[in-house]
Protein backbone atom coordinates (compact mmCIF):
# COMPACT_ATOMS: atom_id res chain seq x y z
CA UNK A 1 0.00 0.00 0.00
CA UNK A 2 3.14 2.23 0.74
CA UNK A 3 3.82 2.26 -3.11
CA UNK A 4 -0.10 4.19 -3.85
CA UNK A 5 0.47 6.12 -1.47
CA UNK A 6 3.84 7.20 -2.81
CA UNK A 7 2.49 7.59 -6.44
CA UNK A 8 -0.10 9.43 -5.27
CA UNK A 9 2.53 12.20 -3.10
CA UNK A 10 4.36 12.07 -6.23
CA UNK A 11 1.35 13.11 -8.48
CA UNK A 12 0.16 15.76 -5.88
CA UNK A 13 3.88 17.38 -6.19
CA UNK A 14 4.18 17.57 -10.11
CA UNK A 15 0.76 19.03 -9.63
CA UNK A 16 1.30 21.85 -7.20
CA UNK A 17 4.56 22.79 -9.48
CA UNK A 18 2.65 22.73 -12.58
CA UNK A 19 -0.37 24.82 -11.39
CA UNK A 20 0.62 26.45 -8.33
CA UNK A 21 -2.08 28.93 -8.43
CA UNK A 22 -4.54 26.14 -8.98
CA UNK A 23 -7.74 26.67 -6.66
CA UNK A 24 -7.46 23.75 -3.66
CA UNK A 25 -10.70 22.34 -4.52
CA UNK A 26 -10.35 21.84 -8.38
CA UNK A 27 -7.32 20.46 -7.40
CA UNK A 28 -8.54 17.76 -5.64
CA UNK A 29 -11.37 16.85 -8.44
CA UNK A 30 -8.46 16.71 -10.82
CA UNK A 31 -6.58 14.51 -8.13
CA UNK A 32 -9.58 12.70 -7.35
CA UNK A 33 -9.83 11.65 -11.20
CA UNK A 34 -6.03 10.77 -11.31
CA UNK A 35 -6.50 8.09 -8.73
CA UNK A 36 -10.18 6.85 -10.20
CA UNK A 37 -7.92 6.39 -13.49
CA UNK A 38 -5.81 4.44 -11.15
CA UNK A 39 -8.23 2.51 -9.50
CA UNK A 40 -9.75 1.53 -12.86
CA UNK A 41 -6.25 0.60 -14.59
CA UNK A 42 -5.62 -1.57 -11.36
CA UNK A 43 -9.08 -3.64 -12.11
CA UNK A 44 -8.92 -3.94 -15.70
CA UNK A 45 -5.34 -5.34 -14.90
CA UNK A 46 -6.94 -7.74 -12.96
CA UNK A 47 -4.87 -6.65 -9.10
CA UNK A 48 -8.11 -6.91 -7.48
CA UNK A 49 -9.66 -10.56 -8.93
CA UNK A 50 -9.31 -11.89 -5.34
CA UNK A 51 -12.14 -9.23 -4.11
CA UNK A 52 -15.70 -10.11 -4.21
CA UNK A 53 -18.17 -8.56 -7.00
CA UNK A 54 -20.14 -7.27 -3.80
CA UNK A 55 -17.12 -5.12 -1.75
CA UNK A 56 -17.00 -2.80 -4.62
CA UNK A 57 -21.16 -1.44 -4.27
CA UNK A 58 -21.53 1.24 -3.01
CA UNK A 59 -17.64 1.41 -2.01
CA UNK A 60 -15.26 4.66 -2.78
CA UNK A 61 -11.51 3.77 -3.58
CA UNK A 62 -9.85 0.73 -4.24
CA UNK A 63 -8.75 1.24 -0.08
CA UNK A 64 -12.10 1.55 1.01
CA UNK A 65 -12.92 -1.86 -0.85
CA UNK A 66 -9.93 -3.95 0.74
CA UNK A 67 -10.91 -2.31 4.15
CA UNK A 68 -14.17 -3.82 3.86
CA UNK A 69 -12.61 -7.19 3.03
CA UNK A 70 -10.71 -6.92 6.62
């Protein structure tokens, strides 16, 4: 989990120095859709077979689904 969590620091940072006058909460739509993109790569690559059809209703990110699974 350490490695998302460093991609996703590491996408935040290019961010902020490509737009840093970029309003805090379209910033975190366009983050928000960087890390749906990589929630949605991660299934279609098949990471997350092992999870049941049923964690992902109604369930936010890719973390909230393998929280439910604990």
């Amino acid at each position: 989990m350490s490695n998302n969590k460093e991609d996703f620091d590491a996408q935040v940072s290019a961010f902020k120095e490509k737009y840093p006058d970029f309003k805090p909460a379209k910033a975190i739509e366009v983050l928000n859709l960087i890390m749906t993109r990589k929630n949605a790569k991660e299934i279609l690559e098949g990471k997350h077979d092992d999870v049941p059809e049923s964690y992902f209703l109604n369930a936010g990110t890719i973390d909230d689904v393998r929280a439910k699974m604990q």
